[in-house]
Protein backbone atom coordinates (compact mmCIF):
# COMPACT_ATOMS: atom_id res chain seq x y z
CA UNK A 1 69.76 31.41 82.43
CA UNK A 2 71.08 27.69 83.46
CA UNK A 3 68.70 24.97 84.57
CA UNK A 4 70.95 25.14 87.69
CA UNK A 5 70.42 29.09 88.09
CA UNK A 6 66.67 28.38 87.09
CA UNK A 7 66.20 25.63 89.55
CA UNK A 8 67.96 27.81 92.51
CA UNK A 9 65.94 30.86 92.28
CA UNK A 10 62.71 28.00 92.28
CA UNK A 11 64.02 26.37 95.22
CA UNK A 12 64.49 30.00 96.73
CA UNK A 13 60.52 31.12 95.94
CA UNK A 14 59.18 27.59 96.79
CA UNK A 15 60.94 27.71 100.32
CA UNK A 16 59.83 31.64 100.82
CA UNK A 17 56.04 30.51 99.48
CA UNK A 18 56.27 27.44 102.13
CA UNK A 19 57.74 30.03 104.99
CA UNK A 20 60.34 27.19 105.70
CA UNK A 21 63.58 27.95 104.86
CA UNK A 22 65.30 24.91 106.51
CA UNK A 23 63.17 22.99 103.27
CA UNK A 24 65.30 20.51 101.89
CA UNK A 25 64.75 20.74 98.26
CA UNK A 26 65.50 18.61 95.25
CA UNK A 27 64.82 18.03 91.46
CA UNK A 28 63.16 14.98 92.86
CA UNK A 29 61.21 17.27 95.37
CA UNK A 30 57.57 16.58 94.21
CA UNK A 31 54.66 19.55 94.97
CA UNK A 32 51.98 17.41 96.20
CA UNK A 33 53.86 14.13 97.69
CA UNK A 34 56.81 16.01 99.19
CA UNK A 35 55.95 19.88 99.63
CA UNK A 36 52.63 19.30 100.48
CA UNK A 37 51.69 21.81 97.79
CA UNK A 38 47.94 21.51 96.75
CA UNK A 39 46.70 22.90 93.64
CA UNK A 40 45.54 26.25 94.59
CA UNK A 41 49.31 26.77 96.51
CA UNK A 42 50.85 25.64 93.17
CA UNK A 43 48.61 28.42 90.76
CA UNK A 44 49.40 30.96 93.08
CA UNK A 45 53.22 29.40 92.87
CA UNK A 46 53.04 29.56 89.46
CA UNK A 47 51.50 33.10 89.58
CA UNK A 48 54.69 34.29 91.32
CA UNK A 49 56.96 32.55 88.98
CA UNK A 50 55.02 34.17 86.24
CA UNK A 51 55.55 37.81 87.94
CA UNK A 52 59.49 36.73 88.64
CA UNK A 53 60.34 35.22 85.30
CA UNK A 54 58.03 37.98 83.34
CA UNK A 55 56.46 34.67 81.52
CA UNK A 56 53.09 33.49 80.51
CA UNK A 57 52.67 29.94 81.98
CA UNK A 58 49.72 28.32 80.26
CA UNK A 59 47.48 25.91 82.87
CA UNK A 60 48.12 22.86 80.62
CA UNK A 61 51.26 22.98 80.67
CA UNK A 62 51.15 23.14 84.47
CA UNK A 63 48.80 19.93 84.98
CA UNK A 64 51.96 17.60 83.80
CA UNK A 65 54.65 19.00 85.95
CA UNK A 66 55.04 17.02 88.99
CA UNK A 67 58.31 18.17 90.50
CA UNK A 68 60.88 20.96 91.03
CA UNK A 69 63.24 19.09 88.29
CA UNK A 70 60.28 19.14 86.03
CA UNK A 71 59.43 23.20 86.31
CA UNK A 72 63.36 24.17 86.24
CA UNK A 73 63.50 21.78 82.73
CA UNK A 74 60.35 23.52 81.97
CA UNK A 75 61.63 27.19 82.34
CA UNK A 76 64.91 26.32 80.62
CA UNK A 77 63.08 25.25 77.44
CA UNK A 78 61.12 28.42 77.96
CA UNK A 79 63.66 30.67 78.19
CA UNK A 80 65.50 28.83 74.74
CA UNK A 81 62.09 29.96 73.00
């Protein structure tokens, strides 16, 4: 799967999560200073990215990733593993 095919399914939960689909979303699109996302929203994001990609996303690794660009680059390495 390509960071851009990673990063348009994420863009595609993120907006469904948010119940906006007009949301403009970028790489640059940050959780908390952009989406509004506060850390509960983002574990139960990450919960349904978990259940999507069939992964295991550790918390830790979480608590660095600021923005959508961030989690795509994340899921890409992931996915190499």
């Amino acid at each position: 799967m390509t960071n851009s095919e990673i990063f348009a399914k994420l863009s595609a939960l993120i907006k469904e999560q948010l119940h906006d689909e007009k949301l403009e979303v970028t790489k640059e699109t940050a959780f908390n200073d952009d989406l509004g996302v506060d850390s509960i929203a983002l574990v139960e994001f990450i919960i349904t990215l978990e259940d999507e990609f069939d992964l295991d996303i550790p918390d830790e690794d979480v608590e660095d990733i600021q923005t959508m660009g961030e989690l795509a680059d994340y899921l890409e390495q992931r996915f190499k593993k």
